[in-house]
PDB file of N, CA and C in Angstrom:
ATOM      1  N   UNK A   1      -8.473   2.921 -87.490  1.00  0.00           N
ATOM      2  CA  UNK A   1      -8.793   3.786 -86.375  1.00  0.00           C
ATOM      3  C   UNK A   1      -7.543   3.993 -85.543  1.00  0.00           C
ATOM      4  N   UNK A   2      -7.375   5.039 -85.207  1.00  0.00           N
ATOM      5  CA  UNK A   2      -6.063   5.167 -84.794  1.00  0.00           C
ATOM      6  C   UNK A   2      -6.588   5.819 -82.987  1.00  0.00           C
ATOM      7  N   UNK A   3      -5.399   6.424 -82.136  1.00  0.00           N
ATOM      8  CA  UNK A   3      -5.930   7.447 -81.409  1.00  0.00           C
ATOM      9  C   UNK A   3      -6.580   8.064 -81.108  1.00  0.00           C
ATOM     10  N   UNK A   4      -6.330   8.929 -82.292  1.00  0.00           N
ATOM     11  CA  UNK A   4      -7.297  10.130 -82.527  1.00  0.00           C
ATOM     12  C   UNK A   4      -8.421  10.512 -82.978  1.00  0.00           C
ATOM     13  N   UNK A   5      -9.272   9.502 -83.201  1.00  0.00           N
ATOM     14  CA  UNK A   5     -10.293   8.934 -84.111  1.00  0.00           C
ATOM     15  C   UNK A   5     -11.127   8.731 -83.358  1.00  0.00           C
ATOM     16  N   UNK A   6     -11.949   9.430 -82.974  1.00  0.00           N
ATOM     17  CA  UNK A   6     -13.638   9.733 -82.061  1.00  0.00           C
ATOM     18  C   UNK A   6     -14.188   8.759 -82.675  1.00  0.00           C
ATOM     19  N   UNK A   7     -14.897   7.924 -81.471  1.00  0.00           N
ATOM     20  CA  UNK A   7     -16.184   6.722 -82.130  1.00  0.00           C
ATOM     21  C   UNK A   7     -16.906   7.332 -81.402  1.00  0.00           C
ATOM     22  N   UNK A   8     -18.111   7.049 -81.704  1.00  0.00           N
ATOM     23  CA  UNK A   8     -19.257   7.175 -80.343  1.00  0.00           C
ATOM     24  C   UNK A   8     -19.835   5.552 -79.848  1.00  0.00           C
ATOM     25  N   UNK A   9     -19.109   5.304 -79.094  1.00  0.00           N
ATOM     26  CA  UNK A   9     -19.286   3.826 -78.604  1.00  0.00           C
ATOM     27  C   UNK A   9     -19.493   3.583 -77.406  1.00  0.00           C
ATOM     28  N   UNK A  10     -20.332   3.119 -76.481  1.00  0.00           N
ATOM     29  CA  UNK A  10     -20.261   3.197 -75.334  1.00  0.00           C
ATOM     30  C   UNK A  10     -19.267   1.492 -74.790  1.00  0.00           C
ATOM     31  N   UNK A  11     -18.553   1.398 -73.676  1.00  0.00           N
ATOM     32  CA  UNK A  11     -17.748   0.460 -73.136  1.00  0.00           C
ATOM     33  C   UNK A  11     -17.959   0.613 -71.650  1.00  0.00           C
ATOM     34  N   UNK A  12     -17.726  -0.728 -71.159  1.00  0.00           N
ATOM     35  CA  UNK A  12     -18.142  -0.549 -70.118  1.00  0.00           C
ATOM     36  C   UNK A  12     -16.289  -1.207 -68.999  1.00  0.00           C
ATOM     37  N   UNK A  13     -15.640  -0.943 -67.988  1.00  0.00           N
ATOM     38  CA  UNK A  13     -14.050  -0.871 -68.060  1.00  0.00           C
ATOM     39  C   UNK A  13     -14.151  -0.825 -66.290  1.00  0.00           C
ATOM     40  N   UNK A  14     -13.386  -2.861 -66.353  1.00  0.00           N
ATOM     41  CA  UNK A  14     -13.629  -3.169 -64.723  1.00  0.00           C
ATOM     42  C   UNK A  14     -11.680  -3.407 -64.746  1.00  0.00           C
ATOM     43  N   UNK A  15     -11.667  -3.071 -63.771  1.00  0.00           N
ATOM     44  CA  UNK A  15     -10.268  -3.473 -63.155  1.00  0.00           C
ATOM     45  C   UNK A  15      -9.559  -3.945 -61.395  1.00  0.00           C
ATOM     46  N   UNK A  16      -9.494  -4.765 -61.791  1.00  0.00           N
ATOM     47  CA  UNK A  16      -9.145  -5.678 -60.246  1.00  0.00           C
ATOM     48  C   UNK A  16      -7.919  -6.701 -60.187  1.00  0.00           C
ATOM     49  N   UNK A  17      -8.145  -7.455 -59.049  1.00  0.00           N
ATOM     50  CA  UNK A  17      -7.090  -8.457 -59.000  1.00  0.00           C
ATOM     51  C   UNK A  17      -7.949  -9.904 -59.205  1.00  0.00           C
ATOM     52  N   UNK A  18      -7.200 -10.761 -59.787  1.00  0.00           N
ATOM     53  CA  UNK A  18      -8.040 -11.900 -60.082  1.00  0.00           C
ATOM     54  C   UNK A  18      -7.484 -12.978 -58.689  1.00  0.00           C
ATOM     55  N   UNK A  19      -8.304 -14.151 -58.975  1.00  0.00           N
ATOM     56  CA  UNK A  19      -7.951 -15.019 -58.038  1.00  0.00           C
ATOM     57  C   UNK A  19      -6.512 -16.241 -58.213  1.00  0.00           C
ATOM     58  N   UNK A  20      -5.876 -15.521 -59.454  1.00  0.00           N
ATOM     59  CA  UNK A  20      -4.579 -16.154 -59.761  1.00  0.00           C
ATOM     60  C   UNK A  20      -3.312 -15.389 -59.341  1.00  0.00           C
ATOM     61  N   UNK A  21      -3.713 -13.732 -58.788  1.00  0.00           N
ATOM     62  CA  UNK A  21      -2.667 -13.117 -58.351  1.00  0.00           C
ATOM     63  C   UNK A  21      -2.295 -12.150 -59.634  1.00  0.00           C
ATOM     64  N   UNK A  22      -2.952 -12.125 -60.886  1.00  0.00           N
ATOM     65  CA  UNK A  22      -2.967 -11.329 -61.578  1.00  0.00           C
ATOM     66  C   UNK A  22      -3.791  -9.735 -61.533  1.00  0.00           C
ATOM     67  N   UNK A  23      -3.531  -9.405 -62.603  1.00  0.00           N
ATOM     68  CA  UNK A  23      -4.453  -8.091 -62.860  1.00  0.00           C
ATOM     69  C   UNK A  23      -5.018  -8.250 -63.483  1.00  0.00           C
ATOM     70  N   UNK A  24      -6.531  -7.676 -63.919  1.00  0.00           N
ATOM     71  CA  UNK A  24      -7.578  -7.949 -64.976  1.00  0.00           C
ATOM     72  C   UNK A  24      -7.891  -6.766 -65.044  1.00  0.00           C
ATOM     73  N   UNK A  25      -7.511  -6.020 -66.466  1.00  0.00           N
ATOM     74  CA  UNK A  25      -8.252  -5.110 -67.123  1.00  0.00           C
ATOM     75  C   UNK A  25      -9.567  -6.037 -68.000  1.00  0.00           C
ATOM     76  N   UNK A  26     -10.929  -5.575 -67.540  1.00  0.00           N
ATOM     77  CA  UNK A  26     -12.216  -6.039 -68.545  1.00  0.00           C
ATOM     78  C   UNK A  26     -12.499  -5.351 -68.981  1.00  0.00           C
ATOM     79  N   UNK A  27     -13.287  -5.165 -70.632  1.00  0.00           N
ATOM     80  CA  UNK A  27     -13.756  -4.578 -71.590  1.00  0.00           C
ATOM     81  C   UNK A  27     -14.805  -4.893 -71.746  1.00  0.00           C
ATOM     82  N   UNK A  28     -16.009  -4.737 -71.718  1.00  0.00           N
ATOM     83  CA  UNK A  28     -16.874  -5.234 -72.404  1.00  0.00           C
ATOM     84  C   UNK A  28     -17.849  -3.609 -73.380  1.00  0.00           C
ATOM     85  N   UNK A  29     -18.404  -4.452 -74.367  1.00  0.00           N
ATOM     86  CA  UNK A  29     -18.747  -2.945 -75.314  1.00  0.00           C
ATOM     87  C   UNK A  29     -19.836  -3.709 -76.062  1.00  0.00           C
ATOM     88  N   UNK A  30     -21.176  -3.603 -76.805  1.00  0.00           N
ATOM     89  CA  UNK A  30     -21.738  -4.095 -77.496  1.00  0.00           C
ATOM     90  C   UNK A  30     -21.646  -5.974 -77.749  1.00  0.00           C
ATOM     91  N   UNK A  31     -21.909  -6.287 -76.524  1.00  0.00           N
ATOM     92  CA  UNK A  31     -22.036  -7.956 -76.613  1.00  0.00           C
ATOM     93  C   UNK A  31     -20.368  -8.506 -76.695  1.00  0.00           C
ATOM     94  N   UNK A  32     -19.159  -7.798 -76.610  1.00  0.00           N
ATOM     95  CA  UNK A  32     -18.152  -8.277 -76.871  1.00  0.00           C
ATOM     96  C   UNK A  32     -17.440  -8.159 -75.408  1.00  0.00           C
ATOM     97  N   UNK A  33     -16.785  -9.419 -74.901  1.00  0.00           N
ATOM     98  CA  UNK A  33     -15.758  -8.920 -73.723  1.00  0.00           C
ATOM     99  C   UNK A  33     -14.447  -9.195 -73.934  1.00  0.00           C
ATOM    100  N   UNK A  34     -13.596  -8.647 -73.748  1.00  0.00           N
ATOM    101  CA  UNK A  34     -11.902  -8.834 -73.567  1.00  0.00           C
ATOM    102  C   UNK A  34     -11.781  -8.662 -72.494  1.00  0.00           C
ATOM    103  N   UNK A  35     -11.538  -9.555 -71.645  1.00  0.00           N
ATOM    104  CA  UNK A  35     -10.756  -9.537 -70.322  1.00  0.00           C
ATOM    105  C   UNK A  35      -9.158  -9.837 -70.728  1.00  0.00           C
ATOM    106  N   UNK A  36      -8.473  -8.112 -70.081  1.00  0.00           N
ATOM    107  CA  UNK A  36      -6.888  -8.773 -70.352  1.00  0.00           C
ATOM    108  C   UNK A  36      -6.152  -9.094 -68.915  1.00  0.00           C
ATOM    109  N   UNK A  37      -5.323 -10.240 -69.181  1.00  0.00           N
ATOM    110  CA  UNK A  37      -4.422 -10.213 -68.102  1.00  0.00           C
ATOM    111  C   UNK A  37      -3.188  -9.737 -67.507  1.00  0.00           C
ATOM    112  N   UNK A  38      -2.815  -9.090 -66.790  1.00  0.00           N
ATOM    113  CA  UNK A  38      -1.467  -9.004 -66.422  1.00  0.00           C
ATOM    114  C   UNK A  38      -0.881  -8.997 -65.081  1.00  0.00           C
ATOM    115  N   UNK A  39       0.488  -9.546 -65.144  1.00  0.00           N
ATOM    116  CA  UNK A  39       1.117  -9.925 -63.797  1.00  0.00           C
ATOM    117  C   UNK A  39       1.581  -8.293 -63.162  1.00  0.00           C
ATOM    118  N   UNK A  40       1.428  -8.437 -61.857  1.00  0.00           N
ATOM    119  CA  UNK A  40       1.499  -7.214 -61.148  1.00  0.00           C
ATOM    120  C   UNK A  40       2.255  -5.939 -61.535  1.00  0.00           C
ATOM    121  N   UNK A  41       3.404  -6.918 -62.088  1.00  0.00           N
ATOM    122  CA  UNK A  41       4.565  -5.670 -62.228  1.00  0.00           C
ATOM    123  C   UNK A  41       4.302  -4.675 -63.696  1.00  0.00           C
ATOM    124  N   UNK A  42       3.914  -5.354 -64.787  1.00  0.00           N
ATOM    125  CA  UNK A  42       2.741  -4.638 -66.101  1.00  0.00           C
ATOM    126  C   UNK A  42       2.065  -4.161 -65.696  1.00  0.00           C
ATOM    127  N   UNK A  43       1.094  -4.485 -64.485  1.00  0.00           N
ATOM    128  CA  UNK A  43      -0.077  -3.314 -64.248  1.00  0.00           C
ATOM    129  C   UNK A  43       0.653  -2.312 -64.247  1.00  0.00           C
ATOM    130  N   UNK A  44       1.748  -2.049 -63.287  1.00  0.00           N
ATOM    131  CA  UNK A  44       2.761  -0.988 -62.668  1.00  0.00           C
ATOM    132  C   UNK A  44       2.664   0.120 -63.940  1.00  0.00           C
ATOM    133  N   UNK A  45       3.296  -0.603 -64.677  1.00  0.00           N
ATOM    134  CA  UNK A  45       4.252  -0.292 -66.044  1.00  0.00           C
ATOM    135  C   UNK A  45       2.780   0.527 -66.650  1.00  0.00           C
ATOM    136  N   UNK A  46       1.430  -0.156 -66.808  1.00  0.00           N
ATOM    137  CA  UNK A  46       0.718   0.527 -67.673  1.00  0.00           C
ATOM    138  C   UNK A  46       0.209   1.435 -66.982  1.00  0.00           C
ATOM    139  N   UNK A  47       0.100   1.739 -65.657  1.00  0.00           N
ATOM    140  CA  UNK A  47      -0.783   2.594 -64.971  1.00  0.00           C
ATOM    141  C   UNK A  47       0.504   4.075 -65.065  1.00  0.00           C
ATOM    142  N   UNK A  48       1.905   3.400 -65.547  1.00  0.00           N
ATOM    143  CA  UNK A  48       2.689   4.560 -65.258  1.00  0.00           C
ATOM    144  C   UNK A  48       2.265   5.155 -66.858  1.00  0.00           C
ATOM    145  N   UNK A  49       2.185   4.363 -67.626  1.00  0.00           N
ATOM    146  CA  UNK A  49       1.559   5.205 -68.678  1.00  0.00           C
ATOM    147  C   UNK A  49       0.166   5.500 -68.845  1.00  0.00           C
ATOM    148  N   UNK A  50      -0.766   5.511 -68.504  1.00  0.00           N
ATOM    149  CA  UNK A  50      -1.673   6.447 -68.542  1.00  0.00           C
ATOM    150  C   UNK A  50      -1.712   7.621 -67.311  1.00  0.00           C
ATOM    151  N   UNK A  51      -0.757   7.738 -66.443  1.00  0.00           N
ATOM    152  CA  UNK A  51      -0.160   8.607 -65.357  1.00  0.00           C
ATOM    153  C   UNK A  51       0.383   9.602 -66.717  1.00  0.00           C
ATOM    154  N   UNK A  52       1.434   8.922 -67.503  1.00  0.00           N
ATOM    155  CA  UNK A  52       2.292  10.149 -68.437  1.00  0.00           C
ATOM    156  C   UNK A  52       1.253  10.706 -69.258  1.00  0.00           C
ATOM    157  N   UNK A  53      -0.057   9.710 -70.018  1.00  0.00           N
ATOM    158  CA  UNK A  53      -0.497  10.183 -71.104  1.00  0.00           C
ATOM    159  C   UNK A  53      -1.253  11.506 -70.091  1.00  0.00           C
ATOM    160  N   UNK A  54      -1.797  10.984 -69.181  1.00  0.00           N
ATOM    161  CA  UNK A  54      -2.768  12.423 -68.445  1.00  0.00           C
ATOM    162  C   UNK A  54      -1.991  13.608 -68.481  1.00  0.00           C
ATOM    163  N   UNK A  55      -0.681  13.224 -67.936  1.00  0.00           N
ATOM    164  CA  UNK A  55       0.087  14.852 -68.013  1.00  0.00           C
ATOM    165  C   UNK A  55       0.027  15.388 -69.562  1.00  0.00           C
ATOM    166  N   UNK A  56       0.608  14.616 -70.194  1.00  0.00           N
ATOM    167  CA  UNK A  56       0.405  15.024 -72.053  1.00  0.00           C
ATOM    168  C   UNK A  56      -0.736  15.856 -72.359  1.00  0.00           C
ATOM    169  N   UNK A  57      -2.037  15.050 -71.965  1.00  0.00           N
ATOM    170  CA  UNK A  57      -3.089  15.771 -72.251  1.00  0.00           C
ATOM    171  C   UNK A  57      -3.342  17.135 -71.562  1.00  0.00           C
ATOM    172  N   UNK A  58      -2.947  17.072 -70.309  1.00  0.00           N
ATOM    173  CA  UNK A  58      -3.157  18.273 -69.689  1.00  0.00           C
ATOM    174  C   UNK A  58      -2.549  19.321 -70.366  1.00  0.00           C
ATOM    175  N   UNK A  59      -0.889  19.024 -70.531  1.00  0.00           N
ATOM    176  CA  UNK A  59       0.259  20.458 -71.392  1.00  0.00           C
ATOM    177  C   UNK A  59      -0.733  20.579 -72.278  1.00  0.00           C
ATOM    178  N   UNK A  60      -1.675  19.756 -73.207  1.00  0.00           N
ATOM    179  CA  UNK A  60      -2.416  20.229 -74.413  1.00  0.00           C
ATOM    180  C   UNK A  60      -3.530  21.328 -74.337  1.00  0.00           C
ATOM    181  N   UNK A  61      -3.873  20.800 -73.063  1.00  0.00           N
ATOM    182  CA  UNK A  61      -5.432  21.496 -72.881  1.00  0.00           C
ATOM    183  C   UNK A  61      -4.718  23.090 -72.015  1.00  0.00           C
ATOM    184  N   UNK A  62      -3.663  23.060 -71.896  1.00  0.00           N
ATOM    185  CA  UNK A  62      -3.317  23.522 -70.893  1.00  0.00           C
ATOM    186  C   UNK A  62      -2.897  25.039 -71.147  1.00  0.00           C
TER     187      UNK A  62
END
């Protein structure tokens, strides 16, 4: 499964600060959870990429 590869899956997608001073992206989807962790400055880093992927998508739709 790559990208581009439509599931029909429903997920359910929490994001906060934990009580260690981290970041917590949670996943949970059909009985399964991944809670991931990351230190402040990665959140940064990933929020700047789904900031770029939105523009991407937009030039597409666009």
């Amino acid at each position: 499964m790559g990208i581009n590869s439509e599931r029909d899956v429903e997920a359910n997608l929490q994001i906060g600060p934990t009580d260690k001073g981290m970041v917590r992206i949670f996943v949970e989807s059909q009985g399964t959870e991944v809670p991931m962790d990351f230190h402040p400055d990665e959140a940064d880093e990933i929020a700047e990429e789904i900031r770029a992927a939105a523009r991407a998508a937009r030039a597409v739709k666009g």
